[in-house]
N, C-alpha and C. Protein backbone atom coordinates (compact mmCIF):
# COMPACT_ATOMS: atom_id res chain seq x y z
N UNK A 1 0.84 -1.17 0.00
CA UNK A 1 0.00 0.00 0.00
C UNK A 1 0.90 1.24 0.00
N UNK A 2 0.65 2.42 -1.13
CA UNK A 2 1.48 3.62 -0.78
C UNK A 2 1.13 4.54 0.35
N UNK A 3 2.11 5.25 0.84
CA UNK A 3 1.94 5.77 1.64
C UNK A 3 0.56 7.15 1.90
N UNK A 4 0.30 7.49 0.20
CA UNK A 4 -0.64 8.28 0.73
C UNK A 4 -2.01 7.41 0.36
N UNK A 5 -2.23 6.30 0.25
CA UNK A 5 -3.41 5.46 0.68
C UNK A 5 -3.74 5.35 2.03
N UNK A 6 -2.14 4.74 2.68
CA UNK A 6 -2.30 4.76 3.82
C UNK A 6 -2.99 6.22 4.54
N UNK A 7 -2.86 7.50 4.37
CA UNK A 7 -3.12 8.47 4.76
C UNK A 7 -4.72 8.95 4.68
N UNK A 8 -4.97 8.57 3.25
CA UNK A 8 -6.54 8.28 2.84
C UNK A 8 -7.31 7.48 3.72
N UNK A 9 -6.80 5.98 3.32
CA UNK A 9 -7.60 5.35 4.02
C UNK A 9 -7.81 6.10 6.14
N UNK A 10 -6.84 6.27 6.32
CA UNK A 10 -6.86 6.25 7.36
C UNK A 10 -8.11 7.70 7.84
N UNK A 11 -7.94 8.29 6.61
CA UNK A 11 -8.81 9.92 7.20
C UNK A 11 -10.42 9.04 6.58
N UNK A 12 -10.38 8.30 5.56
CA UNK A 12 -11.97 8.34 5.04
C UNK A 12 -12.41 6.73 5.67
N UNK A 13 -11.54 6.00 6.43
CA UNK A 13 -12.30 5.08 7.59
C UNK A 13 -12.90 5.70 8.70
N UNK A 14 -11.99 6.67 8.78
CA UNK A 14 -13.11 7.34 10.60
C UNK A 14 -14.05 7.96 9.46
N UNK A 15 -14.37 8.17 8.64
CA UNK A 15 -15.75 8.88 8.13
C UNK A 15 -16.40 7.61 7.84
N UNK A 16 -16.06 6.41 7.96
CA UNK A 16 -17.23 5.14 7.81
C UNK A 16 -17.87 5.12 8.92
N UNK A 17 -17.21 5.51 10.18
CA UNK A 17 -17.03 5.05 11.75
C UNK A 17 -18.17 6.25 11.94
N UNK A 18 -17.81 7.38 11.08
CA UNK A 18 -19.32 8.95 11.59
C UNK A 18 -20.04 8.87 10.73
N UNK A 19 -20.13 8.44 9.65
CA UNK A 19 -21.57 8.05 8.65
C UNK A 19 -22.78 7.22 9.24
N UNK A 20 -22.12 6.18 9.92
CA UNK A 20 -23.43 5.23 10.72
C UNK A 20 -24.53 5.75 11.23
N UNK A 21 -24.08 6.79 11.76
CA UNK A 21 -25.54 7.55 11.90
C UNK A 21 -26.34 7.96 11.02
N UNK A 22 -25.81 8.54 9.91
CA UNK A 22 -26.76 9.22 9.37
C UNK A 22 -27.76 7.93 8.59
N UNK A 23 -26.90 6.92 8.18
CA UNK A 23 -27.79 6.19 7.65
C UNK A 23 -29.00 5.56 8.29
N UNK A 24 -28.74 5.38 9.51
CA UNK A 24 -29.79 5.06 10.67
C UNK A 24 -31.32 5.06 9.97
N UNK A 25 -31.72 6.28 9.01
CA UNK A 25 -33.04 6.44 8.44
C UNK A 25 -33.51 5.31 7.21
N UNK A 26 -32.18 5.05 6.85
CA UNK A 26 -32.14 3.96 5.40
C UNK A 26 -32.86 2.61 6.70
N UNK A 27 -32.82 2.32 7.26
CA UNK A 27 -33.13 1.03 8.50
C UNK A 27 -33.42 1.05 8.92
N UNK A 28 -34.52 2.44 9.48
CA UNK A 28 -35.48 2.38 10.21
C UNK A 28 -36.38 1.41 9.74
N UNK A 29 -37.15 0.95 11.39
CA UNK A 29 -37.97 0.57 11.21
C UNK A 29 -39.59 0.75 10.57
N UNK A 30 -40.33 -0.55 9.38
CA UNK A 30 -41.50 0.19 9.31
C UNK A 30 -42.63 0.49 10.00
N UNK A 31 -43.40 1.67 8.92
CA UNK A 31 -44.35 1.79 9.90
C UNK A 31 -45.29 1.00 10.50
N UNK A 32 -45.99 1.81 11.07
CA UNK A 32 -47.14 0.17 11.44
C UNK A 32 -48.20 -0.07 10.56
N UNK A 33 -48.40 -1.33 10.75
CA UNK A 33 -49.46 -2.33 10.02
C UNK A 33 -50.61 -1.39 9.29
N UNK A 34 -51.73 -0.41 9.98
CA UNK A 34 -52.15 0.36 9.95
C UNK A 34 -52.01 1.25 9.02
N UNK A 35 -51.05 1.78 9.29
CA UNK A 35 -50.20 2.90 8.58
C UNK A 35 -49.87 2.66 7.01
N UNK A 36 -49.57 1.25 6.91
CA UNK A 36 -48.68 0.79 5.60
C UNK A 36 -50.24 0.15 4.82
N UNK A 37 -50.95 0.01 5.64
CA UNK A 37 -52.25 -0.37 4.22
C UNK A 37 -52.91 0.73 3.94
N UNK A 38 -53.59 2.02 4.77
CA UNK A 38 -53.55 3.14 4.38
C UNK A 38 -52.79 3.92 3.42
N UNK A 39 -51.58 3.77 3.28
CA UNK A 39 -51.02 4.14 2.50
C UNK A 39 -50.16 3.47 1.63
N UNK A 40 -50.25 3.89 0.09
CA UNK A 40 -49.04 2.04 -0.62
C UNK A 40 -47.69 2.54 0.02
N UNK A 41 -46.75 1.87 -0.19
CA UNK A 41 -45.54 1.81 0.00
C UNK A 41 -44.84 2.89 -1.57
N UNK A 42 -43.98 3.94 -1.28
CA UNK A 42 -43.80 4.37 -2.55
C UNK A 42 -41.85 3.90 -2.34
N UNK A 43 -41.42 3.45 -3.75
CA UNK A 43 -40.10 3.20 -3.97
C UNK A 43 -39.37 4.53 -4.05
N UNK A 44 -38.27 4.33 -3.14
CA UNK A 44 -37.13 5.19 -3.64
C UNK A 44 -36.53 5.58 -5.13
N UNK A 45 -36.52 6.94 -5.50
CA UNK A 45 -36.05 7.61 -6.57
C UNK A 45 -34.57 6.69 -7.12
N UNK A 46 -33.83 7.14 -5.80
CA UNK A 46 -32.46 6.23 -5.98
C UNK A 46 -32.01 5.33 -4.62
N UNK A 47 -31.28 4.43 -4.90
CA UNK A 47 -30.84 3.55 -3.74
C UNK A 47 -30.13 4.14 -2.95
N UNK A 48 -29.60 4.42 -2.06
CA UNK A 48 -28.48 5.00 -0.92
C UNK A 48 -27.09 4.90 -1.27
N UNK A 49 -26.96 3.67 -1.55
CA UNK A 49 -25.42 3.17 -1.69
C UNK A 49 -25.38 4.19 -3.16
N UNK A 50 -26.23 4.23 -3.88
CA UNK A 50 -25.89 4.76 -5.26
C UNK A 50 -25.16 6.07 -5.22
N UNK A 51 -25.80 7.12 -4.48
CA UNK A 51 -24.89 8.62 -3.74
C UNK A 51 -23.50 8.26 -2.74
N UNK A 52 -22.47 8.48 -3.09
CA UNK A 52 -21.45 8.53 -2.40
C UNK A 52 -21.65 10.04 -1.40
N UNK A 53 -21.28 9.66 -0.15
CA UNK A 53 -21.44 10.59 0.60
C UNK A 53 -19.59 11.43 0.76
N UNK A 54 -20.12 12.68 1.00
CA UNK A 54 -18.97 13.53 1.06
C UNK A 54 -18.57 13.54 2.19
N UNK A 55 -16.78 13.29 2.15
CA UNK A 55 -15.97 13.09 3.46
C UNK A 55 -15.40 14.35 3.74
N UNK A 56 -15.66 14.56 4.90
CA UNK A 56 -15.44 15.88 5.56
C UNK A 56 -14.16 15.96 5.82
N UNK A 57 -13.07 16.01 5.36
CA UNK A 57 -11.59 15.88 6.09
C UNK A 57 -11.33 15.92 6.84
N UNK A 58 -11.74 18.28 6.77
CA UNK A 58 -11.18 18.57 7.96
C UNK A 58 -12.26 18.61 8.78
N UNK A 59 -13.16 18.14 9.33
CA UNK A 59 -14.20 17.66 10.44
C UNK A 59 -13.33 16.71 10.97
N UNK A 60 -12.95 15.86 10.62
CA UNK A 60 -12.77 14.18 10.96
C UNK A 60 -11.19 14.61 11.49
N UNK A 61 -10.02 15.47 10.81
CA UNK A 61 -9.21 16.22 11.57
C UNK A 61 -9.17 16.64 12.87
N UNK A 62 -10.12 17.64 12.35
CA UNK A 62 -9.89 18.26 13.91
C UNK A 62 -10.63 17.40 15.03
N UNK A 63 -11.67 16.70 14.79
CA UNK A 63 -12.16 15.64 15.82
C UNK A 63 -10.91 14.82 16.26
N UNK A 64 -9.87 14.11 15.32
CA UNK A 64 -9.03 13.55 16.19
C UNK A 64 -8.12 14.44 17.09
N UNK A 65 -7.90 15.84 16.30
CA UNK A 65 -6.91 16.33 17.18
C UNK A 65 -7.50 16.51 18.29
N UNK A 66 -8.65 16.98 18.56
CA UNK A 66 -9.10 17.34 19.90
C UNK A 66 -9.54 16.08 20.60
N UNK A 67 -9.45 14.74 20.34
CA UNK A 67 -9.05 13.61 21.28
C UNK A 67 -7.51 13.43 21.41
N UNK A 68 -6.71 14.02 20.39
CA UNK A 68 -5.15 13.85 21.08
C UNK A 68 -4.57 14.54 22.09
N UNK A 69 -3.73 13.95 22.98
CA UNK A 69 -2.91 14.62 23.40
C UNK A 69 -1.85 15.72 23.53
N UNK A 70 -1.47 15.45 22.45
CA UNK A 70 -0.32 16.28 21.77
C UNK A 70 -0.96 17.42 21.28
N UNK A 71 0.03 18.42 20.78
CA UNK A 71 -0.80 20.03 20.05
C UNK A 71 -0.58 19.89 18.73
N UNK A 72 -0.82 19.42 17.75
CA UNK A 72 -0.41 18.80 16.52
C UNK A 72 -1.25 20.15 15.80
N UNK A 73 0.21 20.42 14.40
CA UNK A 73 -0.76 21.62 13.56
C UNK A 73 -0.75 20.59 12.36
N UNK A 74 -1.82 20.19 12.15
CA UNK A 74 -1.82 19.35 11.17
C UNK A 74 -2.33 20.19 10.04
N UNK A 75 -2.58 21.24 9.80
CA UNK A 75 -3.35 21.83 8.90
C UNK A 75 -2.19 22.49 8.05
N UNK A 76 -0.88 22.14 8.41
CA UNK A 76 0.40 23.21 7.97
C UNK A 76 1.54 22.12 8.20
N UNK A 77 1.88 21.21 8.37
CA UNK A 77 2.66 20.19 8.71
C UNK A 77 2.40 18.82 8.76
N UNK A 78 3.30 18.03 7.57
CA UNK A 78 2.82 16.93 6.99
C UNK A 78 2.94 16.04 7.93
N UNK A 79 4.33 16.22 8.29
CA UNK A 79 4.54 15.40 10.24
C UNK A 79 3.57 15.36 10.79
N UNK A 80 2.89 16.13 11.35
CA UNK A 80 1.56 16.72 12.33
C UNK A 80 0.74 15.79 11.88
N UNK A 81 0.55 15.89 10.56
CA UNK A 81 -0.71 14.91 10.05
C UNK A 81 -0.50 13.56 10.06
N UNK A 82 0.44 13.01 9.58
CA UNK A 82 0.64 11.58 9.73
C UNK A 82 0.85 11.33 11.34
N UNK A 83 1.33 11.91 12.13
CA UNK A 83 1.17 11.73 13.55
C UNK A 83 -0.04 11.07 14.02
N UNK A 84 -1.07 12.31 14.11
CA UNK A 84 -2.26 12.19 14.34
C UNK A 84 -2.86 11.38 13.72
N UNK A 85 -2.45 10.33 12.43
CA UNK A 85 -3.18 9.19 12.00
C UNK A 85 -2.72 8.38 12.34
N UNK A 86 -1.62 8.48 13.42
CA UNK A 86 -0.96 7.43 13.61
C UNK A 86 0.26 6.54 12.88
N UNK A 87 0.37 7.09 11.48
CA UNK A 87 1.36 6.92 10.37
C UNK A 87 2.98 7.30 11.11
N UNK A 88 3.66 6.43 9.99
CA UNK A 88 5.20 6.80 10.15
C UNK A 88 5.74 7.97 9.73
N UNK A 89 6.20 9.15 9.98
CA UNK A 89 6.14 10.46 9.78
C UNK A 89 7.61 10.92 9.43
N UNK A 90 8.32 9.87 9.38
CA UNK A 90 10.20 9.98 9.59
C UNK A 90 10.37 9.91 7.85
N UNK A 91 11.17 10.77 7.94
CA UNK A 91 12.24 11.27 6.62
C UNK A 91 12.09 10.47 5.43
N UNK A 92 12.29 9.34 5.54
CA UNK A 92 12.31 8.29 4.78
C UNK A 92 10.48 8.01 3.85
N UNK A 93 10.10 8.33 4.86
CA UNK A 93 8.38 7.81 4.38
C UNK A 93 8.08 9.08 3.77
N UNK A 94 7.97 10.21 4.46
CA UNK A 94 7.87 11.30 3.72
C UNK A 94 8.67 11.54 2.24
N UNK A 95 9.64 11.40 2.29
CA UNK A 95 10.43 10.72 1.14
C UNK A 95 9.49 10.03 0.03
N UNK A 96 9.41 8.90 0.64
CA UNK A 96 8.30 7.63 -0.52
C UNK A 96 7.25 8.97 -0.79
N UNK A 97 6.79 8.87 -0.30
CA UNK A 97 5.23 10.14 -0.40
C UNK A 97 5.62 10.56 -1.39
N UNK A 98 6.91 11.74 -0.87
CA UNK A 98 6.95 13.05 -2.43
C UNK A 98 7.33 11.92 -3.98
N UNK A 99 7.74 11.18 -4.00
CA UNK A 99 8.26 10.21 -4.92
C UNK A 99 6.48 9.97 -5.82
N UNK A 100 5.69 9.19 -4.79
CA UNK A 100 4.40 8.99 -4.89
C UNK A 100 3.94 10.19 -5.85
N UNK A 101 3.71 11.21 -5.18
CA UNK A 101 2.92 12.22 -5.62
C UNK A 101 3.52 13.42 -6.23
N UNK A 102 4.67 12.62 -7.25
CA UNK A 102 5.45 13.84 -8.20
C UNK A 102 6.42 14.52 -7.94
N UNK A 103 6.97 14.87 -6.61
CA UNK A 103 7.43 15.88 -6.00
C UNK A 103 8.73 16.24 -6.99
N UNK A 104 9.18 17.12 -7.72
CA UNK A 104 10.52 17.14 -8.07
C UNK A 104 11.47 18.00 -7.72
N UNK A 105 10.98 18.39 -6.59
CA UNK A 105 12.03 19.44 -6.41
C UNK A 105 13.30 18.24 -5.13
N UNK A 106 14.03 18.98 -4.19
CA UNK A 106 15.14 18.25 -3.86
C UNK A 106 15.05 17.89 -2.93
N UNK A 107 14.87 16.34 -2.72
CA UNK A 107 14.42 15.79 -1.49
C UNK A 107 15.07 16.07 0.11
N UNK A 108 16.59 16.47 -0.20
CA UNK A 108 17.47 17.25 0.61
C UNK A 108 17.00 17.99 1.42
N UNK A 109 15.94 19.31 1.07
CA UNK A 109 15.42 20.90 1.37
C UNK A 109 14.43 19.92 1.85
N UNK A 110 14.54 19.78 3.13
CA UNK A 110 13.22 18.63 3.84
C UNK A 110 12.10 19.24 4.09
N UNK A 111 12.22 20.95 4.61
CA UNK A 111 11.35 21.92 4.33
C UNK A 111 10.52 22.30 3.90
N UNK A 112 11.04 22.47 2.66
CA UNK A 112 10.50 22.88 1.29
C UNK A 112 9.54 22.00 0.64
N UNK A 113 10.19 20.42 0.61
CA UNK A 113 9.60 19.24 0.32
C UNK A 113 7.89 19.02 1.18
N UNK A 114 8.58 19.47 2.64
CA UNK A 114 7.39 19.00 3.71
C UNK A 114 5.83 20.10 3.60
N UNK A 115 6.21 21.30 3.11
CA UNK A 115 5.12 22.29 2.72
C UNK A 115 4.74 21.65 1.16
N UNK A 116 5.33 21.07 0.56
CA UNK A 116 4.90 21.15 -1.03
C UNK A 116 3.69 19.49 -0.60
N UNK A 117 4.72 18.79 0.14
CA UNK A 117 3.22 17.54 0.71
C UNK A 117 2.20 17.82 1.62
N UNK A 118 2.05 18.91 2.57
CA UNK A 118 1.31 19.10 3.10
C UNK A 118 0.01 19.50 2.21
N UNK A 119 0.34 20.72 1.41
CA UNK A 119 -0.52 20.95 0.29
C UNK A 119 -1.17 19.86 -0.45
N UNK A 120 0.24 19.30 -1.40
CA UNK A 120 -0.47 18.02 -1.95
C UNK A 120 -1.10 17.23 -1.83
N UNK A 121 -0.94 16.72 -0.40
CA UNK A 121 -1.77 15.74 0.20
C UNK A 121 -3.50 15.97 -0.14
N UNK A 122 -3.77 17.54 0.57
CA UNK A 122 -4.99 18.06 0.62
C UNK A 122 -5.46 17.90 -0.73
N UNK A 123 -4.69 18.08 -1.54
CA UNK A 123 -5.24 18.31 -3.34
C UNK A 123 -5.57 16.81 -3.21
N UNK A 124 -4.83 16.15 -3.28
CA UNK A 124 -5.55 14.75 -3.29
C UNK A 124 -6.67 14.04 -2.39
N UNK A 125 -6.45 14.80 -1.19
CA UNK A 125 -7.61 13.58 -0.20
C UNK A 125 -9.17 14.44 -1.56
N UNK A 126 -8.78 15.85 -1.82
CA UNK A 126 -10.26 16.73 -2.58
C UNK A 126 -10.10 15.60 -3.59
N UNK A 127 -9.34 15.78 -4.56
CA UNK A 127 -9.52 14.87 -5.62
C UNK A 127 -10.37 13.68 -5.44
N UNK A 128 -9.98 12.59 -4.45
CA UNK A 128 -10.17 11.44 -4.15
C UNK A 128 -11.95 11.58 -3.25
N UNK A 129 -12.52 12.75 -3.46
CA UNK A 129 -13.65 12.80 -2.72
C UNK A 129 -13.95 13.31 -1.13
N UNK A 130 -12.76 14.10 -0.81
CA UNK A 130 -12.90 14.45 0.47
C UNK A 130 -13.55 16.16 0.05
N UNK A 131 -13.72 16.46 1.06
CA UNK A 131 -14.40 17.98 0.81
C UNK A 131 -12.55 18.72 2.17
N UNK A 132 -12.08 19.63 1.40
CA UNK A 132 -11.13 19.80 2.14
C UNK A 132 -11.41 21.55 1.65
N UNK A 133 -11.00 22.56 2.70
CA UNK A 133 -11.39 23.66 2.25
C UNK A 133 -10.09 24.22 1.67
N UNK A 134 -10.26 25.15 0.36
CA UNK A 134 -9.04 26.07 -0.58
C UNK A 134 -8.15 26.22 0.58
N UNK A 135 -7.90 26.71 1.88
CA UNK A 135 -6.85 27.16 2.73
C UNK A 135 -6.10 26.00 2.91
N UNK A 136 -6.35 24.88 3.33
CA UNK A 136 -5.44 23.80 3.34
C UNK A 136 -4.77 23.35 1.93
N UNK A 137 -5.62 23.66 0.63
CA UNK A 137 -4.76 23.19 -0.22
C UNK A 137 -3.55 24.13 -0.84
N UNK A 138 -3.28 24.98 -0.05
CA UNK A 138 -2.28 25.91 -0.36
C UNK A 138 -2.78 26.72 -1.56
């Protein structure tokens, strides 16, 4: 798995873990007996599963940060973010990442590199269906 799957998966599983609720209405129970011969049963327009629901990023962000411990700026620091998912955040992985996702400038300027993935990242979780707001994507 590349490393920014790992990063994906890891932000759009806790949005499986906060979706459960909402679907709650798709499974409600029916009405009563009463109720359902009074009135026919009318079919859904579209199925549920058919709408992909939009993943909130930075909701699901800042919900973990404010169960962490630590003061993590994940919104500006690629470290910060893989932290808080629990990911390997050391030189080397960040490394694989920029490799992953184009990076060409000089893996050396660890800096430079680490602002150009922080951004990137965001362009991609949007791409990939997250709702991430213009300020995070640099």
């Amino acid at each position: 798995m590349s490393v920014f799957d790992s990063i994906k998966n890891a932000i759009f599983g806790h949005h499986a873990a906060v979706s459960i609720p909402t679907t709650a209405a798709a499974t409600s129970p029916p009405p009563p007996v009463s109720a359902a011969v009074a009135q026919p049963t009318a079919k859904p327009s579209a199925s549920p599963s058919s709408q992909q629901p939009v993943v909130d990023v930075e909701a699901i962000l800042q919900g973990l940060a404010a169960k962490n411990t630590q003061k993590l700026n994940w919104q500006t620091s690629i470290v910060d973010l893989m932290k808080l998912l629990g990911l390997d955040s050391s030189l080397q992985n960040r490394t694989t990442l920029a490799k992953e996702l184009g990076y060409s400038g000089d893996t050396a300027d660890s800096a430079k590199m680490n602002i150009w993935l922080s951004q990137q990242v965001m362009r991609k979780l949007a791409e990939s269906g997250g709702k991430v707001p213009a300020s995070l994507q640099g």
